[in-house]
N, C-alpha and C. Protein backbone atom coordinates (compact mmCIF):
# COMPACT_ATOMS: atom_id res chain seq x y z
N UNK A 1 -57.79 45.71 33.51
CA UNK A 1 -58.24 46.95 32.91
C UNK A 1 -59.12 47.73 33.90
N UNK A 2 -60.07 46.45 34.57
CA UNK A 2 -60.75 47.60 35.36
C UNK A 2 -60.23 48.22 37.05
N UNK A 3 -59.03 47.45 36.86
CA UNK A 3 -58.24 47.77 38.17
C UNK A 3 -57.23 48.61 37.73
N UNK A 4 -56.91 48.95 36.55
CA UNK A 4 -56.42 50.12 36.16
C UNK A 4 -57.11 51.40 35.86
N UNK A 5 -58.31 51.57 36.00
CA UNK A 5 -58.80 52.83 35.55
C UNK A 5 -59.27 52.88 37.38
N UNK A 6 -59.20 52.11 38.17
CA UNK A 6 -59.75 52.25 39.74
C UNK A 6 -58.46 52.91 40.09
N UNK A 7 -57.00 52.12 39.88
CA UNK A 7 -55.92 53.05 40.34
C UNK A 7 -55.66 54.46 39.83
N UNK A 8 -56.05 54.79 38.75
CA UNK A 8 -56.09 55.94 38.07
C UNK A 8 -56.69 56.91 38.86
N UNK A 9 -57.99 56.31 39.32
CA UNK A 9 -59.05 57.37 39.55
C UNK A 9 -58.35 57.96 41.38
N UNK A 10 -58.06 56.67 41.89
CA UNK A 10 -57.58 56.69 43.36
C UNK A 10 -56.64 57.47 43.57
N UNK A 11 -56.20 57.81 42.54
CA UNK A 11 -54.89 58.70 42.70
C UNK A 11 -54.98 59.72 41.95
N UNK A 12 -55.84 60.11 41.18
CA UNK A 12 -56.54 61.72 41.37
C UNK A 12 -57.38 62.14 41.79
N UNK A 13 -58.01 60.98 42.89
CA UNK A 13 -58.74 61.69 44.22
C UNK A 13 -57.40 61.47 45.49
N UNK A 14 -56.69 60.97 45.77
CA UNK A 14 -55.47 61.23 46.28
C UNK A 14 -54.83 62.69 46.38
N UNK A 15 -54.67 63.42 45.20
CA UNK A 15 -54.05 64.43 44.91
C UNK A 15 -54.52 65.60 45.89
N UNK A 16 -53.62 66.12 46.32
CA UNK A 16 -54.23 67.19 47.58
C UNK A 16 -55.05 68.03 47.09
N UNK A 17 -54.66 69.13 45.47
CA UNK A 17 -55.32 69.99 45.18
C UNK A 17 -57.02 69.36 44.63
N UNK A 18 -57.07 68.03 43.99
CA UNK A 18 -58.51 67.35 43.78
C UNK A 18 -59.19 67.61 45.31
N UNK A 19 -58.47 67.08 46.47
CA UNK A 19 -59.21 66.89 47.47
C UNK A 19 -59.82 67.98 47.89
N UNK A 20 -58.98 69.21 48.01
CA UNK A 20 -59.08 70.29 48.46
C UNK A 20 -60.17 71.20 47.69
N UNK A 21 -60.27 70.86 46.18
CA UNK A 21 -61.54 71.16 45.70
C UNK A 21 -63.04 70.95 45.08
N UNK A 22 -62.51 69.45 46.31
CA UNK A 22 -63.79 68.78 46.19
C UNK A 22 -64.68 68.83 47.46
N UNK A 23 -63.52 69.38 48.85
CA UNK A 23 -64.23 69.43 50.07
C UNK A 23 -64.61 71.01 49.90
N UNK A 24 -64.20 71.94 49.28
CA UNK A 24 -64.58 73.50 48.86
C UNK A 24 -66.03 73.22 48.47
N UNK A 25 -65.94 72.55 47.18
CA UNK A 25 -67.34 72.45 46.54
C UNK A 25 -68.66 71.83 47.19
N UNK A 26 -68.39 70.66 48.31
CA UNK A 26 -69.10 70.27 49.36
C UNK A 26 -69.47 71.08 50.27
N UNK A 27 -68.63 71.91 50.72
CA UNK A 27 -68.72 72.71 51.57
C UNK A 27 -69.68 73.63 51.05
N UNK A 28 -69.52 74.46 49.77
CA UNK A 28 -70.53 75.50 49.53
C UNK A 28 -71.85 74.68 48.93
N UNK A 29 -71.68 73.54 48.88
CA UNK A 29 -73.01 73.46 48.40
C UNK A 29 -74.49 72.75 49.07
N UNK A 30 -73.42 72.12 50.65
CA UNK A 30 -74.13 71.80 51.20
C UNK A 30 -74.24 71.86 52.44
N UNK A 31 -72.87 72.99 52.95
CA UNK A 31 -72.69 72.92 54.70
C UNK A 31 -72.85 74.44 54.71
N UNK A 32 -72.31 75.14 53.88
CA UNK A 32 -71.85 77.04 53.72
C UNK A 32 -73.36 77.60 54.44
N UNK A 33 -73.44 78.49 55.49
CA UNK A 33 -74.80 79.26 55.62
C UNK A 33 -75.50 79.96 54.47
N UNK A 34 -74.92 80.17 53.46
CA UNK A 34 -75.64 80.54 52.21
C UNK A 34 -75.48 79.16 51.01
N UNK A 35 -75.64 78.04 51.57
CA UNK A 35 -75.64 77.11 50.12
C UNK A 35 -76.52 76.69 49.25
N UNK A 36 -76.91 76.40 48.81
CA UNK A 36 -77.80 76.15 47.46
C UNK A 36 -79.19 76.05 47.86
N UNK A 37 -79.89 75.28 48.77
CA UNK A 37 -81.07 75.14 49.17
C UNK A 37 -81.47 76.26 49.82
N UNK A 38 -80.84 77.10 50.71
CA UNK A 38 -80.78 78.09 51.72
C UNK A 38 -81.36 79.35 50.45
N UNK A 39 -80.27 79.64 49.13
CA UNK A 39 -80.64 80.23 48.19
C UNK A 39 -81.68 79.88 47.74
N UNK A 40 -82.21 79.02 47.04
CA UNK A 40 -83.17 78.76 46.12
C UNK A 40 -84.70 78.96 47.55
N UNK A 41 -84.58 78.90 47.87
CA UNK A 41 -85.76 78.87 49.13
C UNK A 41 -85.62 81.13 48.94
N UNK A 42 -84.64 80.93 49.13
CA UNK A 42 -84.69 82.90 49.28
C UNK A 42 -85.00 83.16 47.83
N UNK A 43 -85.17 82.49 46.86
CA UNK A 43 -85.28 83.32 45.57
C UNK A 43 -86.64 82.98 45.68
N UNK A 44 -87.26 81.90 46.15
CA UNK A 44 -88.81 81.46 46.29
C UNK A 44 -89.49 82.67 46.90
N UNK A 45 -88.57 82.69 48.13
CA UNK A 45 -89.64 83.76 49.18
C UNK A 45 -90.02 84.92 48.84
N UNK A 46 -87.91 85.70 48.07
CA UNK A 46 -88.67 86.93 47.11
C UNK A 46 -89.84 86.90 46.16
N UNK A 47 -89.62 85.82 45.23
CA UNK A 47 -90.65 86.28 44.91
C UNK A 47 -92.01 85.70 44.93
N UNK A 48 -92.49 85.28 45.92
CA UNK A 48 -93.88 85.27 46.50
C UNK A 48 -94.27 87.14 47.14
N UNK A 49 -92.98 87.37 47.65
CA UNK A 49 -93.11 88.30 48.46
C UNK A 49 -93.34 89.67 47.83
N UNK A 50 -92.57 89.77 46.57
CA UNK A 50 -93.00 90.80 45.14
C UNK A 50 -94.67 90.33 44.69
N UNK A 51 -94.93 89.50 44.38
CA UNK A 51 -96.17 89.72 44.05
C UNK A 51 -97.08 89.37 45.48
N UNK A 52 -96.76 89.25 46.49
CA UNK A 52 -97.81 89.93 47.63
C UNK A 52 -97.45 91.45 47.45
N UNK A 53 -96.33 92.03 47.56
CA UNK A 53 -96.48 93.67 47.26
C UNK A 53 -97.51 94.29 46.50
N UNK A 54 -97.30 94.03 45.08
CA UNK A 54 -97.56 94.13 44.12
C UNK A 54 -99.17 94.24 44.54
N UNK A 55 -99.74 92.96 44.80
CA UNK A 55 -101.09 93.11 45.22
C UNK A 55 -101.64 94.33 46.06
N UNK A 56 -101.03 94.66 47.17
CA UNK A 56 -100.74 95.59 48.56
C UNK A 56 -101.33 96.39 47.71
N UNK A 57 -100.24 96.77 46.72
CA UNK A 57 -99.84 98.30 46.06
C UNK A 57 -101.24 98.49 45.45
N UNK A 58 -101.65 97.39 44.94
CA UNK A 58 -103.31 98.03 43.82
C UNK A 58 -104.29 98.23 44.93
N UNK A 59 -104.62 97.27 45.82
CA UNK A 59 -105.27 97.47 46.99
C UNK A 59 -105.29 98.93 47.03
N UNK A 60 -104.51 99.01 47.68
CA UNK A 60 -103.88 100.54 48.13
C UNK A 60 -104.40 101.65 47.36
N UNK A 61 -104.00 101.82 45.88
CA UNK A 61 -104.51 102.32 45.03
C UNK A 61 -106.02 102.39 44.93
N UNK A 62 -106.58 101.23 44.72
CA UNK A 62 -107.90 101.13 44.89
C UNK A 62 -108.62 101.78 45.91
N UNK A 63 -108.21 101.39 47.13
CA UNK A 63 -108.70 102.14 48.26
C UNK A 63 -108.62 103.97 48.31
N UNK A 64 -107.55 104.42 47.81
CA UNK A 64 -107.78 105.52 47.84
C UNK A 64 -107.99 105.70 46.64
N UNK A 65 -108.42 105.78 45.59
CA UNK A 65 -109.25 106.43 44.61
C UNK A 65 -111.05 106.19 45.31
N UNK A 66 -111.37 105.42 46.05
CA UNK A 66 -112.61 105.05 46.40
C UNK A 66 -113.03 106.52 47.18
N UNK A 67 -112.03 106.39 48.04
CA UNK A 67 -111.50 107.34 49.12
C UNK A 67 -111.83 108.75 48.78
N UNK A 68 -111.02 109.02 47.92
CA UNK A 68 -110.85 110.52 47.38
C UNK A 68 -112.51 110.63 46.98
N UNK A 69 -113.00 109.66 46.34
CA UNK A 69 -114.79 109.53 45.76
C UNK A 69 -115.70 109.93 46.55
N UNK A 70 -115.19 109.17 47.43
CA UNK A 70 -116.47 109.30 49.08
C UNK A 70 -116.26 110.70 49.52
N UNK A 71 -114.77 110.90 49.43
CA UNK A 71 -115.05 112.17 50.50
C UNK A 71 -115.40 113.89 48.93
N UNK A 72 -114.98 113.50 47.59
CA UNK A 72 -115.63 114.23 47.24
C UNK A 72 -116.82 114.23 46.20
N UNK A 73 -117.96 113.14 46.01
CA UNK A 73 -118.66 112.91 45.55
C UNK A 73 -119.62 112.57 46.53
N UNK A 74 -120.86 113.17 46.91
CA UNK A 74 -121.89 112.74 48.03
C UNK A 74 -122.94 111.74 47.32
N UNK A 75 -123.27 111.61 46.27
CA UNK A 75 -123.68 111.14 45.37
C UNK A 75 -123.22 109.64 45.22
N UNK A 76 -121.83 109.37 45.31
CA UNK A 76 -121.10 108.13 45.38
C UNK A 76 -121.50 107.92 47.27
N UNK A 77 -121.35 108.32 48.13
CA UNK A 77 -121.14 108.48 49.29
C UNK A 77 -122.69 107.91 49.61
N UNK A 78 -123.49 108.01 48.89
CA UNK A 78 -124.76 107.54 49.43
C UNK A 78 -125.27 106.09 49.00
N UNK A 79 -123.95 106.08 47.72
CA UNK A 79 -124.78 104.72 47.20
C UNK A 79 -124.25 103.51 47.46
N UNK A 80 -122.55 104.07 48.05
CA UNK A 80 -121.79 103.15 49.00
C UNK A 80 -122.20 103.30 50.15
N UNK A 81 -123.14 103.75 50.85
CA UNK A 81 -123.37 103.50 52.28
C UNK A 81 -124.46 102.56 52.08
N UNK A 82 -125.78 102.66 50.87
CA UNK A 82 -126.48 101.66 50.63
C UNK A 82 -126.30 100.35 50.61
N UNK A 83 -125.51 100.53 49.13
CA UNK A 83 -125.08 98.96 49.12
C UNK A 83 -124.39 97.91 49.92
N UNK A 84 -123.38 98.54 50.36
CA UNK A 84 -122.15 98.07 51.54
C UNK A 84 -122.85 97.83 52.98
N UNK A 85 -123.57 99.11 53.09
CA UNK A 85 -124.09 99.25 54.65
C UNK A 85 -125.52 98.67 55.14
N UNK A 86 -125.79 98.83 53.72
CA UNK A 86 -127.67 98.69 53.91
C UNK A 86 -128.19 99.90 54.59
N UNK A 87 -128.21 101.26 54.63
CA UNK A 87 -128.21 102.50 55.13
C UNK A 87 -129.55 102.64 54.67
N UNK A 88 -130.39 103.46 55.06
CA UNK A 88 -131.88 103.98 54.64
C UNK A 88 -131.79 105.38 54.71
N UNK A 89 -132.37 106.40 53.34
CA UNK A 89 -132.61 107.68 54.01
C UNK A 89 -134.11 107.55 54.80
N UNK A 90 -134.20 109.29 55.54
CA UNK A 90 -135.22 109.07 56.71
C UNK A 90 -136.77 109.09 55.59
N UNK A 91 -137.42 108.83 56.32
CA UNK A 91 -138.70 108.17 55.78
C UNK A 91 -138.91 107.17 54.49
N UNK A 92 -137.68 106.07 54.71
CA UNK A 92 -137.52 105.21 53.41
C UNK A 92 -137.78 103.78 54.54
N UNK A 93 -138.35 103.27 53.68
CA UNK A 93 -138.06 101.76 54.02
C UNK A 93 -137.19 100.46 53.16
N UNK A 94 -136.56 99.85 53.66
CA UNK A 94 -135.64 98.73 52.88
C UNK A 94 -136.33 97.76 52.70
N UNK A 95 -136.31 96.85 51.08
CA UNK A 95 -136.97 95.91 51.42
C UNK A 95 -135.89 94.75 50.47
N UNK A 96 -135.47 93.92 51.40
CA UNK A 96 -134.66 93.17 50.82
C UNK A 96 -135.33 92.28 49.93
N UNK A 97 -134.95 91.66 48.91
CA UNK A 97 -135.72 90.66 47.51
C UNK A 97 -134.84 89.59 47.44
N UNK A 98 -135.31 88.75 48.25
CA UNK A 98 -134.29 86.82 47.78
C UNK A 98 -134.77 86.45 46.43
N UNK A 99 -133.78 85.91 45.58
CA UNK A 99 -133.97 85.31 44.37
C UNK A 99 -134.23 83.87 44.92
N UNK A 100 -135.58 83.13 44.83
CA UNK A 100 -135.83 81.87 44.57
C UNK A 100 -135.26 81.19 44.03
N UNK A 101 -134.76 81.31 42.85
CA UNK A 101 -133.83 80.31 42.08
C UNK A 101 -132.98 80.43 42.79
N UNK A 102 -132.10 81.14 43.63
CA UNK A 102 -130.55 81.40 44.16
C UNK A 102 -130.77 80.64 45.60
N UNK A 103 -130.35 79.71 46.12
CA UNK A 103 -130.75 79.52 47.66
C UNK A 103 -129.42 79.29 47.82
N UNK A 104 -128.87 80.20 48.76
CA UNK A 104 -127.29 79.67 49.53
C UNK A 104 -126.24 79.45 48.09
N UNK A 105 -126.76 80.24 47.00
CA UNK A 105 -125.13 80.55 46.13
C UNK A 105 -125.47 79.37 44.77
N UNK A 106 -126.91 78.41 45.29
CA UNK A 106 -126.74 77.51 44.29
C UNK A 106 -128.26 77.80 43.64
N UNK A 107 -127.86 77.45 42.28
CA UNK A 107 -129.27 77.73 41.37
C UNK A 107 -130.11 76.24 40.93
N UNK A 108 -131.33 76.96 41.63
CA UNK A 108 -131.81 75.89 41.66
C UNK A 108 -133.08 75.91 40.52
N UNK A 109 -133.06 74.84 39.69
CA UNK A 109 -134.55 75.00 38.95
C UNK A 109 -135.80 74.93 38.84
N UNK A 110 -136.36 75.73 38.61
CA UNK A 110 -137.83 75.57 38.76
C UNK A 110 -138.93 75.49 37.41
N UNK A 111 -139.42 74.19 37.60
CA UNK A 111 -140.39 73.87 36.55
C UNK A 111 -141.62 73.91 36.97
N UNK A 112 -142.46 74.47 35.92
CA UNK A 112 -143.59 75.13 36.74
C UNK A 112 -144.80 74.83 35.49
């Protein structure tokens, strides 16, 4: 019995047209310059590569609405040169203020 379902099988992998579309299907799925891994890697890359755009694009956006601000709001223009720049008008002095509790990003407690 089980040397009858082995001759069975041997001889419809025998058959030219089985063979012929079993080395087709090998072929595209694992030798073809576009076969399955080659694809799935390109559907990965698109879309990493759509949402890096995507990001670009708000950036972008962002930047020029800031943009358009600075160059027509002087008012905005002074308080982004402060903060960002640390800028002083003339006869001002800066005086920077460390938070004690904050040292290097970590909060630290104080019992007193």
């Amino acid at each position: 019995m089980q040397n009858q379902k082995l001759l069975k099988l041997f001889h419809f992998l025998k058959n030219k047209y089985t063979l012929s579309i079993l080395f087709l299907l090998v072929w595209l799925i694992f030798i073809d310059r576009y076969d399955f891994v080659t694809q799935y890697r390109s559907v990965a890359e698109l879309k990493r590569l759509e949402k890096e755009k995507a990001y670009y694009e708000l950036e972008i956006s962002r930047n020029d609405k800031n943009l358009k601000q600075l160059q027509n709001d002087p008012v905005y223009l002074e308080r982004f040169a402060r903060e960002k720049y640390l800028m002083k008008g003339p006869n001002e002095d800066v005086f920077i203020i460390i938070d004690k509790s904050k040292v290097n990003g970590k909060e630290i407690s104080t019992k007193e």
